[in-house]
C-alpha atoms as a PDB file:
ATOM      1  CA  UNK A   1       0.000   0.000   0.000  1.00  0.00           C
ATOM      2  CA  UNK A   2       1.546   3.328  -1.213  1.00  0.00           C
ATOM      3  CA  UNK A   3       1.736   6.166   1.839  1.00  0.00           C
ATOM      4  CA  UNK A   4      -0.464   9.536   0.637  1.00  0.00           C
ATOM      5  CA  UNK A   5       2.098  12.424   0.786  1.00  0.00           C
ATOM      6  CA  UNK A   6      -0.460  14.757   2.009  1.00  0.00           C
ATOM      7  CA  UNK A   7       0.748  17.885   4.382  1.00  0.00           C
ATOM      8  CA  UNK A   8      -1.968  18.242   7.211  1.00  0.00           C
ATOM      9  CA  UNK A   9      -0.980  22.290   6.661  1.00  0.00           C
ATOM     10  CA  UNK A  10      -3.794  24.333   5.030  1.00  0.00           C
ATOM     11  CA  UNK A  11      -2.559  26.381   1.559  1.00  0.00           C
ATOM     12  CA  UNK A  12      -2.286  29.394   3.335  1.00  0.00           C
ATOM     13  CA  UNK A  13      -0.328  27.813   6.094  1.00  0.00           C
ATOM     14  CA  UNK A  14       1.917  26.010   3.610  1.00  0.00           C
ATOM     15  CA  UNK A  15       2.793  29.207   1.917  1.00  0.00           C
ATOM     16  CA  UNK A  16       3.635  31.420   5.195  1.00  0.00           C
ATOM     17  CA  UNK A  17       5.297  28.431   6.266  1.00  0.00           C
ATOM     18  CA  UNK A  18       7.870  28.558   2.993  1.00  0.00           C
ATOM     19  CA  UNK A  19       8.124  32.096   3.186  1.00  0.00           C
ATOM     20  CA  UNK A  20       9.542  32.106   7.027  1.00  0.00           C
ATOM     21  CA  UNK A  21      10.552  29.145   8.679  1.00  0.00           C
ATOM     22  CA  UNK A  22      11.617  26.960   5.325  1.00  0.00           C
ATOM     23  CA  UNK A  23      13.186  30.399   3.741  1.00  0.00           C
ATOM     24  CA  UNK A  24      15.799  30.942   6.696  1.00  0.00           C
ATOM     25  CA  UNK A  25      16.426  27.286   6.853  1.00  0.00           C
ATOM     26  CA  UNK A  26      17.217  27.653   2.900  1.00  0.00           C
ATOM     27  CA  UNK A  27      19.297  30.350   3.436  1.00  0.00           C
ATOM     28  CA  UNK A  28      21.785  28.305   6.107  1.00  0.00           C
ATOM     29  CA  UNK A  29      22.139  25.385   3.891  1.00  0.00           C
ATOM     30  CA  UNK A  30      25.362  24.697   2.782  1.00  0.00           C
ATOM     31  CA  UNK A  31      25.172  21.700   0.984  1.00  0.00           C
ATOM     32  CA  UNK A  32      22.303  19.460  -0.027  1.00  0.00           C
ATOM     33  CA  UNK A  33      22.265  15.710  -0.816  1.00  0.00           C
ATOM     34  CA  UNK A  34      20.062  13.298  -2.205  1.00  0.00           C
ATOM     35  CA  UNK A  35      19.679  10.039  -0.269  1.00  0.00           C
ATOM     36  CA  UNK A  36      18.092   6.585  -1.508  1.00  0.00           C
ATOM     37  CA  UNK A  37      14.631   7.800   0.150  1.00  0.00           C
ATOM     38  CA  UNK A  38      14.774  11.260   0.799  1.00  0.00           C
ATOM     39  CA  UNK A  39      17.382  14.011   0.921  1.00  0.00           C
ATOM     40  CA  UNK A  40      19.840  15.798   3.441  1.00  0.00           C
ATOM     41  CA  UNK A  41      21.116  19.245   4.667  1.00  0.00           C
ATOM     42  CA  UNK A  42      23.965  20.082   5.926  1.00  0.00           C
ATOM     43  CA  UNK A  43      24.179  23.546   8.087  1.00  0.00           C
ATOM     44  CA  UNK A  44      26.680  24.989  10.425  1.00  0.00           C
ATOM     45  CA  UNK A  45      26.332  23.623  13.870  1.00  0.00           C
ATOM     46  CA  UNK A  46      26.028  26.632  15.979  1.00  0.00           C
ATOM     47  CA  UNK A  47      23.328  26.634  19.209  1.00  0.00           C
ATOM     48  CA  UNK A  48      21.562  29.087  16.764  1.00  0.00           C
ATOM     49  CA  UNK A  49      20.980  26.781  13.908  1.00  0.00           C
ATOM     50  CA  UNK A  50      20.373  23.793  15.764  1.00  0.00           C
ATOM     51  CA  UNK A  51      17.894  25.860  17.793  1.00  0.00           C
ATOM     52  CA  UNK A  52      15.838  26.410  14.573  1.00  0.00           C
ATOM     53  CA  UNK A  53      16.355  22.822  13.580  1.00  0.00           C
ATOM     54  CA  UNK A  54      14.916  21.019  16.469  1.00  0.00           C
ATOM     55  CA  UNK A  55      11.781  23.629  16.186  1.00  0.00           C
ATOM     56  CA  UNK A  56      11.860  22.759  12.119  1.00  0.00           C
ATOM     57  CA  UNK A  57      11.606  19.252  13.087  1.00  0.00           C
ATOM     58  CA  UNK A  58       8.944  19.638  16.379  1.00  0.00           C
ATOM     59  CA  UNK A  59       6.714  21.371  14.199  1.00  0.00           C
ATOM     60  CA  UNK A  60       7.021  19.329  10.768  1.00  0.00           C
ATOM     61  CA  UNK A  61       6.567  16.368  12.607  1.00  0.00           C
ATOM     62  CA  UNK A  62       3.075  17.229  13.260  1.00  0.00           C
ATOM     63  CA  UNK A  63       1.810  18.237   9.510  1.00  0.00           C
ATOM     64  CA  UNK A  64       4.507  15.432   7.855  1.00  0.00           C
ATOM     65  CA  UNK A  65       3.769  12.652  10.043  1.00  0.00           C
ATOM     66  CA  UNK A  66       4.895  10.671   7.112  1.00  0.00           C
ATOM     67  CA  UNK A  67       8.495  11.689   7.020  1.00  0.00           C
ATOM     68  CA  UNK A  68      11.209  10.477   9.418  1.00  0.00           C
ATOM     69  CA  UNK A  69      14.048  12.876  10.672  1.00  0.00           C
ATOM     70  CA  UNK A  70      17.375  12.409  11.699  1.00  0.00           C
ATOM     71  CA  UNK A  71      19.256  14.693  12.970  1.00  0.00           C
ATOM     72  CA  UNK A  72      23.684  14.328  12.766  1.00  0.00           C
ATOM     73  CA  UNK A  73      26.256  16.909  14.513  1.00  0.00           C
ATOM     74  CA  UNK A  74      29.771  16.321  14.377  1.00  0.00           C
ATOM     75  CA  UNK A  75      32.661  18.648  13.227  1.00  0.00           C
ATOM     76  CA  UNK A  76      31.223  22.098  13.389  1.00  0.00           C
ATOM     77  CA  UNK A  77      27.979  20.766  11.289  1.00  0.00           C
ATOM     78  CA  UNK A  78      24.582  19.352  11.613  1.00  0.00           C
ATOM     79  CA  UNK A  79      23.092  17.491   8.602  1.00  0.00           C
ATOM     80  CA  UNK A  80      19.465  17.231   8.986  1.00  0.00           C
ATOM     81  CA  UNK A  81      18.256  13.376   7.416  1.00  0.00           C
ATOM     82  CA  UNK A  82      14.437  13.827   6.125  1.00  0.00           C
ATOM     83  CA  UNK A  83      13.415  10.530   4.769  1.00  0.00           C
ATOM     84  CA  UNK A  84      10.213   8.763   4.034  1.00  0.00           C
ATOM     85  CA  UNK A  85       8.087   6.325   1.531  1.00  0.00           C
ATOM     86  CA  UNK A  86       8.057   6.392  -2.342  1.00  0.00           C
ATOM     87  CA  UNK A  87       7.979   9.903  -3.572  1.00  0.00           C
ATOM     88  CA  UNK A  88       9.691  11.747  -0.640  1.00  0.00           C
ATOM     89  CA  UNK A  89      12.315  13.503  -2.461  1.00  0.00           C
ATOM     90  CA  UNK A  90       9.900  14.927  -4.964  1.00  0.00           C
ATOM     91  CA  UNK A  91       7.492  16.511  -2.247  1.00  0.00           C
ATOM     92  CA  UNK A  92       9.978  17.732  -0.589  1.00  0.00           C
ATOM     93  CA  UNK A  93      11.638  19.784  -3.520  1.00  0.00           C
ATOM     94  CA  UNK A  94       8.106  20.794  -4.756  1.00  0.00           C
ATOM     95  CA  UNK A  95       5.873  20.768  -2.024  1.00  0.00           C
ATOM     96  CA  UNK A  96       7.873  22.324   0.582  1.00  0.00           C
ATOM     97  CA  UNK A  97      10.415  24.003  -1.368  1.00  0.00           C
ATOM     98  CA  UNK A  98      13.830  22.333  -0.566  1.00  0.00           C
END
């Protein structure tokens, strides 16, 4: 049985949600990398940025209940893992707007 990638987030709710939260995430990524099943991020792993990843990941969890995260800091980064069923990548780049 195929999982429905459906956000729980209204349109409106979606879009404010790309143009704050998701934008400044955007903005800190420094490399991005496509995984079997979903993709990661790599950011720098100051207090500040992992701050706004653990309340990226609170909050997602609760509209993407689909998606699994994993979350990696070593070496003055923090990759962010967000992986999930069949067709995770591609609502992620179009959905969400990594």
């Amino acid at each position: 049985m195929k999982t429905q990638l459906t956000c729980k987030l209204t349109s409106p709710e979606l879009q404010k949600r790309r143009s704050t939260v998701i934008a400044e995430l955007k903005t800190l990524i420094i490399n991005k990398e496509t995984l079997r099943d979903g993709l990661a991020f790599t950011f720098p792993s100051d207090d500040n940025v992992l701050d706004k990843l653990i309340a990226f990941i609170k909050s997602e969890r609760l509209c993407c209940e689909f998606f699994s995260y994993r979350l990696i800091i070593d070496a003055g980064r923090a990759t962010l893992e967000i992986t999930g069923p069949e067709g995770t990548i591609e609502f992620l780049e179009h959905e969400v707007g990594f």
